[in-house]
Protein backbone atom coordinates (compact mmCIF):
# COMPACT_ATOMS: atom_id res chain seq x y z
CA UNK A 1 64.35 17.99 -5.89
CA UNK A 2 65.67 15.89 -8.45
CA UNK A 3 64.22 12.75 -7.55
CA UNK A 4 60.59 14.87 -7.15
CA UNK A 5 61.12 15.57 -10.76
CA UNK A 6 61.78 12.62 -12.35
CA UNK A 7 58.64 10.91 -10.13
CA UNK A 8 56.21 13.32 -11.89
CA UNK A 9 58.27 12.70 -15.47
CA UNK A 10 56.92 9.14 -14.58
CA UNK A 11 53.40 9.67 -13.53
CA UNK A 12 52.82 11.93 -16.87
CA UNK A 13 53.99 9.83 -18.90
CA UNK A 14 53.73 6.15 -18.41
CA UNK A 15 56.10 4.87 -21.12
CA UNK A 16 58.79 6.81 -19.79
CA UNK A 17 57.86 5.19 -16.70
CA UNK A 18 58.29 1.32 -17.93
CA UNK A 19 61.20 2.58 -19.96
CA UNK A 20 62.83 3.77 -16.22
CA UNK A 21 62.29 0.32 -15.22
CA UNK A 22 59.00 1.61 -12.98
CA UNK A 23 55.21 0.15 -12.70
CA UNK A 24 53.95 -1.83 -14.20
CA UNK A 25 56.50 -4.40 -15.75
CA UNK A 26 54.13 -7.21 -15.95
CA UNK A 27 50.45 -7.96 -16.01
CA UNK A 28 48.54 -6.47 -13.23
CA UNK A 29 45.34 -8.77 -11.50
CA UNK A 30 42.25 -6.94 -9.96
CA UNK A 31 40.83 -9.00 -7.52
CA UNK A 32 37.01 -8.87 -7.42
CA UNK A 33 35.47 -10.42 -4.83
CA UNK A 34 32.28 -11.20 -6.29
CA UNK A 35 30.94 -13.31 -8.92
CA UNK A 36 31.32 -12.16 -12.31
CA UNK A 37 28.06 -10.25 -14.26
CA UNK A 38 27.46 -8.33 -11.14
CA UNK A 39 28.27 -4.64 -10.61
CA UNK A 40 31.83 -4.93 -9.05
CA UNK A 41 32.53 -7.02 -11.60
CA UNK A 42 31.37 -5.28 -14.56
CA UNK A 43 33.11 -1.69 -12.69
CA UNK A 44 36.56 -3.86 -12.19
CA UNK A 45 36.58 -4.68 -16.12
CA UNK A 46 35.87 -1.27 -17.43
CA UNK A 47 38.82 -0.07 -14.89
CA UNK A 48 41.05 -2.68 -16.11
CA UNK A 49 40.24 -1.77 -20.05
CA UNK A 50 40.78 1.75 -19.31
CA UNK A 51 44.03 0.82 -17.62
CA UNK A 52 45.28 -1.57 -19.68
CA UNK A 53 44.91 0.73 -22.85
CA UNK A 54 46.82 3.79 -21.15
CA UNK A 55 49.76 1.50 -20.01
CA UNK A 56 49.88 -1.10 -22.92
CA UNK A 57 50.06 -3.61 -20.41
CA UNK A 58 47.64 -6.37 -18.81
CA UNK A 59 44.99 -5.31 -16.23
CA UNK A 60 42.75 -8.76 -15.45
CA UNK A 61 39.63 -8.77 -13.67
CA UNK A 62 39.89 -11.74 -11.48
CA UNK A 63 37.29 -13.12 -9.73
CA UNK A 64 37.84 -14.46 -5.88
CA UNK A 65 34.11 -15.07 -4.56
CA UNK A 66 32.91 -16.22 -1.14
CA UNK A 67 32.34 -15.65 2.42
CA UNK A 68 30.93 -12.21 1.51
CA UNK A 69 33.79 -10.99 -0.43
CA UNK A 70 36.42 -11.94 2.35
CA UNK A 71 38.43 -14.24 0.12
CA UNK A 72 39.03 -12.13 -2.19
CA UNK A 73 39.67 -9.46 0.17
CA UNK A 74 42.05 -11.92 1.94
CA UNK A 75 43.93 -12.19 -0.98
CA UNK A 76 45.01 -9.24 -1.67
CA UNK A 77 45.69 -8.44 1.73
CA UNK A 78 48.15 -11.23 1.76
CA UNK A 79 49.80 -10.13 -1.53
CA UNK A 80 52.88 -9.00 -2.03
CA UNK A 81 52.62 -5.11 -1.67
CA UNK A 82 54.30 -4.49 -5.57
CA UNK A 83 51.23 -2.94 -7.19
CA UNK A 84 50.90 -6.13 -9.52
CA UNK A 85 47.75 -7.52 -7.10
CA UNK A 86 44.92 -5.19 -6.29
CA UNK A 87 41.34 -5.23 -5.30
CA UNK A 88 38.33 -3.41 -5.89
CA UNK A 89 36.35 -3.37 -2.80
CA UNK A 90 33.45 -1.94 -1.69
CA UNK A 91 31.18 -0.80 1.17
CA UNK A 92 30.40 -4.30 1.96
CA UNK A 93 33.92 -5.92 1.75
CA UNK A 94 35.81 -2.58 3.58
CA UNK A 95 33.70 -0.99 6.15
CA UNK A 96 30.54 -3.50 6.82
CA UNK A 97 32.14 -7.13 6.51
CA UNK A 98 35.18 -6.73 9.61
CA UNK A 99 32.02 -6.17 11.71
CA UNK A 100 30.41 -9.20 10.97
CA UNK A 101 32.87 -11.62 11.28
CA UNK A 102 34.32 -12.62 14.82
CA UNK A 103 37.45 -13.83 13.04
CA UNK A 104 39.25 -12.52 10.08
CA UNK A 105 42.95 -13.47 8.71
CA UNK A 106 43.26 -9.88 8.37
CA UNK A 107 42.36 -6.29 9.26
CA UNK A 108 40.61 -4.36 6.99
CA UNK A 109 41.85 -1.16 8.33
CA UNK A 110 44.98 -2.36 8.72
CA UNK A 111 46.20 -4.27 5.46
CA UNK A 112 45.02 -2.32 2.59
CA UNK A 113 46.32 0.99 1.47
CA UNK A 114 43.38 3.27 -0.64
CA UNK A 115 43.86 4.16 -3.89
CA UNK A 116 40.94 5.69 -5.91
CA UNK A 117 37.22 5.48 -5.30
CA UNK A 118 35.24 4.28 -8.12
CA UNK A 119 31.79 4.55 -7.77
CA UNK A 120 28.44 5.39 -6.13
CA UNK A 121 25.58 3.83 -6.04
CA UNK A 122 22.20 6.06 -4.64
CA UNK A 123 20.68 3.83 -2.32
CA UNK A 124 16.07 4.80 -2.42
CA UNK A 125 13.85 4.10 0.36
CA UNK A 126 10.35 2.62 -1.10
CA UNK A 127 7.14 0.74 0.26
CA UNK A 128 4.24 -0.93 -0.86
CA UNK A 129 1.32 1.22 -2.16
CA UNK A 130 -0.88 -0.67 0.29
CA UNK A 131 0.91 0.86 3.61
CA UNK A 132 -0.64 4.21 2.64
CA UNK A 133 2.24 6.33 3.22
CA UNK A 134 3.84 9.14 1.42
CA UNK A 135 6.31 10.47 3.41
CA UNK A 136 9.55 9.43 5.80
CA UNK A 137 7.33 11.41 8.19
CA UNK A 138 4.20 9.32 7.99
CA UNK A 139 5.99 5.87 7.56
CA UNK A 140 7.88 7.21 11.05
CA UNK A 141 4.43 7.88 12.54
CA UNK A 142 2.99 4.47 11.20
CA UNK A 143 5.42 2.58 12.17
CA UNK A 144 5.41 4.22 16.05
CA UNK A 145 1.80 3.21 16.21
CA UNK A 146 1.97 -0.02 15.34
CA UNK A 147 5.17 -1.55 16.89
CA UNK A 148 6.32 -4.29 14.49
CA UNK A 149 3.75 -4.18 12.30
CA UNK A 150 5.81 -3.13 9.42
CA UNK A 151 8.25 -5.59 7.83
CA UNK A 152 11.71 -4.69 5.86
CA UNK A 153 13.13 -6.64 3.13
CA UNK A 154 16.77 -7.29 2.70
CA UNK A 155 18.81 -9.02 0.02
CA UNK A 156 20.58 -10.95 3.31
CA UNK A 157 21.67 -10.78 6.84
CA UNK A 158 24.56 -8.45 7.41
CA UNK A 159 24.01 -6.78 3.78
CA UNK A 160 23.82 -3.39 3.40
CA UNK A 161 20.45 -3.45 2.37
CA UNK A 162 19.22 -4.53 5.82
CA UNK A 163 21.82 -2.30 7.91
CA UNK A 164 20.56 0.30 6.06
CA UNK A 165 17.11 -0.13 7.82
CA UNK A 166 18.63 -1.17 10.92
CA UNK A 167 20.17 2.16 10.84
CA UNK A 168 16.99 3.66 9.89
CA UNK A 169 14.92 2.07 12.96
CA UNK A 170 17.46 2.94 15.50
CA UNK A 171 17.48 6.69 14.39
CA UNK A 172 13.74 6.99 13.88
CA UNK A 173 12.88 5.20 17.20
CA UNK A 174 10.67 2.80 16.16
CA UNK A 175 10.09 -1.46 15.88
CA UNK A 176 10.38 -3.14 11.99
CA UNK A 177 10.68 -6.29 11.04
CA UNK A 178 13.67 -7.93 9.00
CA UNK A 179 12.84 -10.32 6.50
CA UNK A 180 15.76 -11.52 4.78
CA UNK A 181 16.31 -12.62 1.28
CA UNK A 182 18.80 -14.52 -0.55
CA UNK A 183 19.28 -11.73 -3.15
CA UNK A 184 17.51 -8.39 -4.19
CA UNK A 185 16.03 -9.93 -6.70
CA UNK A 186 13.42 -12.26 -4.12
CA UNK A 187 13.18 -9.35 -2.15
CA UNK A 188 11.90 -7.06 -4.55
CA UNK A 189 9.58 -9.95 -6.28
CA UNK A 190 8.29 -10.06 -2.20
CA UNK A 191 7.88 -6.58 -2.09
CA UNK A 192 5.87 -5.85 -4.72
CA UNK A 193 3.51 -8.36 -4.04
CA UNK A 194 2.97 -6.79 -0.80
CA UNK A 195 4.28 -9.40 1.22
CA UNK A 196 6.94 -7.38 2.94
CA UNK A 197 5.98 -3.59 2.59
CA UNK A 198 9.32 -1.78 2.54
CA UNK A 199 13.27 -2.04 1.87
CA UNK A 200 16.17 0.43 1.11
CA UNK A 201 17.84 -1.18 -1.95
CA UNK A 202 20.26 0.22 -4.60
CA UNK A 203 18.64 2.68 -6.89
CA UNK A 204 18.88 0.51 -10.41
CA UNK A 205 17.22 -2.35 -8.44
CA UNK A 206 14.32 -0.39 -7.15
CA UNK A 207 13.52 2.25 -9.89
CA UNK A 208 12.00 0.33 -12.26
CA UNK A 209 9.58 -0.93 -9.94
CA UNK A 210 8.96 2.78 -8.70
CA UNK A 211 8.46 3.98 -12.45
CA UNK A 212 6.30 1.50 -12.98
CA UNK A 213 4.12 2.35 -9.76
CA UNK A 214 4.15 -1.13 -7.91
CA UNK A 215 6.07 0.84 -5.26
CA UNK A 216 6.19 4.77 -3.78
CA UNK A 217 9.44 6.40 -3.20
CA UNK A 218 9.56 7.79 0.01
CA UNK A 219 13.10 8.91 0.58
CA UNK A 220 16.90 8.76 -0.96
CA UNK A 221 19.58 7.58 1.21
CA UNK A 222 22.61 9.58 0.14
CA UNK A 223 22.82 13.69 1.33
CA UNK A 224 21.38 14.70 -2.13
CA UNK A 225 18.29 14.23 -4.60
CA UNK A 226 18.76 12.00 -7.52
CA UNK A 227 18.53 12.74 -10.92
CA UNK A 228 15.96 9.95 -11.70
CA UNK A 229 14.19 10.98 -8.35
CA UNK A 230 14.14 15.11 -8.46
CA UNK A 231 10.75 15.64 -6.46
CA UNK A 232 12.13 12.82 -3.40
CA UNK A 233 14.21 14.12 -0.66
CA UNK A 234 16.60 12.37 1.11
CA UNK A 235 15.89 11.01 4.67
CA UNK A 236 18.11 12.82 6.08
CA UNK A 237 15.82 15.89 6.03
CA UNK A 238 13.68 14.09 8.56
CA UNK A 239 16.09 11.64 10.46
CA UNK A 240 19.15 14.51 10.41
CA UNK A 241 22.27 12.36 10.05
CA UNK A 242 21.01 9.54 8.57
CA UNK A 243 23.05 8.90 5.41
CA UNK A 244 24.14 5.89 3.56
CA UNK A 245 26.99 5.43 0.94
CA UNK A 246 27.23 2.44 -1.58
CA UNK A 247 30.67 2.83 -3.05
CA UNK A 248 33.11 0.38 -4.87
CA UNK A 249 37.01 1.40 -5.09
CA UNK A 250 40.67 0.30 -5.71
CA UNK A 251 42.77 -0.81 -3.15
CA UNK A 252 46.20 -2.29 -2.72
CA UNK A 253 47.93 -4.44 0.25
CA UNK A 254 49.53 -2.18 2.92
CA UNK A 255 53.28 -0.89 2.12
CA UNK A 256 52.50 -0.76 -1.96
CA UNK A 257 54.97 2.24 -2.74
CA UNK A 258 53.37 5.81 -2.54
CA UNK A 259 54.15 6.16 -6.06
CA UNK A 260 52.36 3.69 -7.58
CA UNK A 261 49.50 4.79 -5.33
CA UNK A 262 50.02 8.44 -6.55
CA UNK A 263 49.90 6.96 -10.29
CA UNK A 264 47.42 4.82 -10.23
CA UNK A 265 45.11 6.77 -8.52
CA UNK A 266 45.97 9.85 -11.46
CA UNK A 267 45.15 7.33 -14.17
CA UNK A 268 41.70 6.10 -12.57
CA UNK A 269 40.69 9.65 -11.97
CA UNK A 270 42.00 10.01 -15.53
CA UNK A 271 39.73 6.89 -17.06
CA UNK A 272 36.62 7.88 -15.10
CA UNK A 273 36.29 11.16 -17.02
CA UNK A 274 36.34 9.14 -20.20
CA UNK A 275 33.16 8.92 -21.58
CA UNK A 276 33.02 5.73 -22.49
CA UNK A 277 33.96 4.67 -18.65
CA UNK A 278 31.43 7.12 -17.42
CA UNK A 279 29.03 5.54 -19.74
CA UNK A 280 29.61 1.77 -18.30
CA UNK A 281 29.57 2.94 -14.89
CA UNK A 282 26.01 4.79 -15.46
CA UNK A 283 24.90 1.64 -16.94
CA UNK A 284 24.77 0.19 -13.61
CA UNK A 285 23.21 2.97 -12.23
CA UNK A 286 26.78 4.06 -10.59
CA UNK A 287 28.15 7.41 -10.75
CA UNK A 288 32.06 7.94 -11.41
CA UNK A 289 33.57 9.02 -7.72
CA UNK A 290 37.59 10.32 -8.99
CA UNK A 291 39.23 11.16 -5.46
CA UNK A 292 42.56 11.32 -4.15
CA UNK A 293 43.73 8.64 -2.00
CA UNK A 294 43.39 10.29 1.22
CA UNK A 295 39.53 11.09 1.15
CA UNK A 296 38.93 7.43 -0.11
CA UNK A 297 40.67 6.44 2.94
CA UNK A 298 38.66 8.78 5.22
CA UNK A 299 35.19 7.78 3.79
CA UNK A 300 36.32 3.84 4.44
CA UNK A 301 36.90 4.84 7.81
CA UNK A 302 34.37 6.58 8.38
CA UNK A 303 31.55 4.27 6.98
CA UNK A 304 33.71 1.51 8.59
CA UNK A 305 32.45 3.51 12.37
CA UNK A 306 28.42 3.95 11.05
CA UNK A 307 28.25 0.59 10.79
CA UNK A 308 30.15 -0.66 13.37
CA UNK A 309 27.85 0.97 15.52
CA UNK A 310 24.50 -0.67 13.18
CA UNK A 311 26.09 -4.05 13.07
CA UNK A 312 26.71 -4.00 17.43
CA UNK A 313 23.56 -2.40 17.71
CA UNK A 314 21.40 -4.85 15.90
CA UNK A 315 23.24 -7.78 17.46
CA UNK A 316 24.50 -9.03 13.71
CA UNK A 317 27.16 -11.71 13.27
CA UNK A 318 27.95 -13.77 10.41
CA UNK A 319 30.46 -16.29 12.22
């Protein structure tokens, strides 16, 4: 009981924490796996500032790109589990990239213990005006009576952009055809020049183009309506069990000690109520996701099965 006592002394108040000889003792890196300017990257920094100014100590955004986020993944996997290396990963680097990739140095599932979620990002459903749709239901119908006809954009093979509408095809029953891009930003230049005529994207890439009517909304991804999107209803409604996260989160090599799990997690929750943090993460269209470490865990695995099942079902491999 004792012990118990003096652990939540430490996670309440930090100082007492470094002055018991506890985390953190020295400065702490955040591996992000992407290149710097993009969303993980700007979400790792505003972690790292919240961080740093609760503790007094480093936090550093560090960025290991490549191989779609798999060297920095590797990494931190390899790290020594101390709480002074972390990572913040996403839906791409956690529960889409181990499917993709015939060979990894190391398993996903296996060597990386959750700490917080983040962030979500809605993920919108839109087409050209040209196809003359309105609806999930009529696009459905369309695309059944003309088998191929219809072509998807993504911003690359194996993204979640196009196993989002691989996922969509399979559970609608019908033929589309992937285009692939090399970036959302082609795509989306493509798409509203009607030369592909639909894609599921991230909602801060696509809503501008929506507001501005060069595309129609037809559906969100996620289980509820967006605030930017009231009158569109997810596609779930018409393909029941069709739902797709975008999420970024900290995680630490297997074995880091439960208690600087337990505290880090209660100081991210912490810093994503701030409203300065809440205000970054809107800024790139993201909204704050404070969980314990346990349902973080269970939504990695349980993407990590949905798209599994897309990735074997569409016959996708990335080496």
């Amino acid at each position: 009981m004792r012990r118990r006592h003096l652990l939540g002394a430490s996670l309440a108040f930090p100082a007492l924490a470094r002055a018991q000889g506890a985390w953190p003792q020295r400065p702490v890196r955040i591996v992000v796996p992407f290149a710097a300017g993009g969303a993980t990257d700007i979400l790792a920094r505003a972690v790292a500032q919240s961080l740093q100014a609760e503790y007094g100590q480093s936090f550093v955004a560090e960025n290991r790109t490549g191989a779609g986020g798999t060297i920095g993944a590797e990494a931190v996997a390899k790290s020594t589990a101390d709480g002074y290396t972390l990572l913040l990963g996403t839906t791409a680097t956690q529960s889409i990239t181990p499917h993709l990739y015939a060979r990894l140095s190391y398993d996903a599932a296996r060597d990386f213990a959750a700490v917080s979620a983040v962030a979500s990002v809605p993920m919108v459903l839109a087409v050209h005006p040209s196809l003359g749709v309105t609806d999930v239901a009529g696009l459905i119908a369309r695309a059944k009576a003309e088998p191929g006809r219809i072509t998807f954009a993504s911003s690359g093979q194996g993204s979640i952009t196009h196993l989002a509408s691989e996922l969509f095809r399979a559970r609608a029953g019908v033929e589309l055809t992937h285009v692939p891009y090399r970036g959302s930003a082609q795509a989306m230049t493509d798409l509203v020049a009607g030369r592909v005529l639909m894609m599921i994207d991230h909602a801060p890439t696509i809503l501008p183009q929506i507001s501005a009517g060069a595309l129609k909304a037809l559906g969100v991804a996620g289980a509820q309506p967006i605030a930017q999107l009231p009158e569109v209803t997810p596609i779930g409604r018409t393909l029941p069990g069709f739902e797709v996260s975008s999420w970024f989160g900290v995680l630490a090599p297997a074995g880091t000690p439960e208690a600087i799990v337990a505290q880090l997690n209660a100081s991210i929750g912490k810093a994503l109520v701030q409203p300065e943090v809440a205000a970054k993460l809107r800024e790139q269209g993201a909204d704050p996701m404070p969980g314990n470490p346990d349902a973080f865990a269970t939504l990695i695995a349980r993407d990590s099965r949905l798209w599994g099942e897309v990735v074997r079902s569409a016959g996708v491999t990335l080496g």
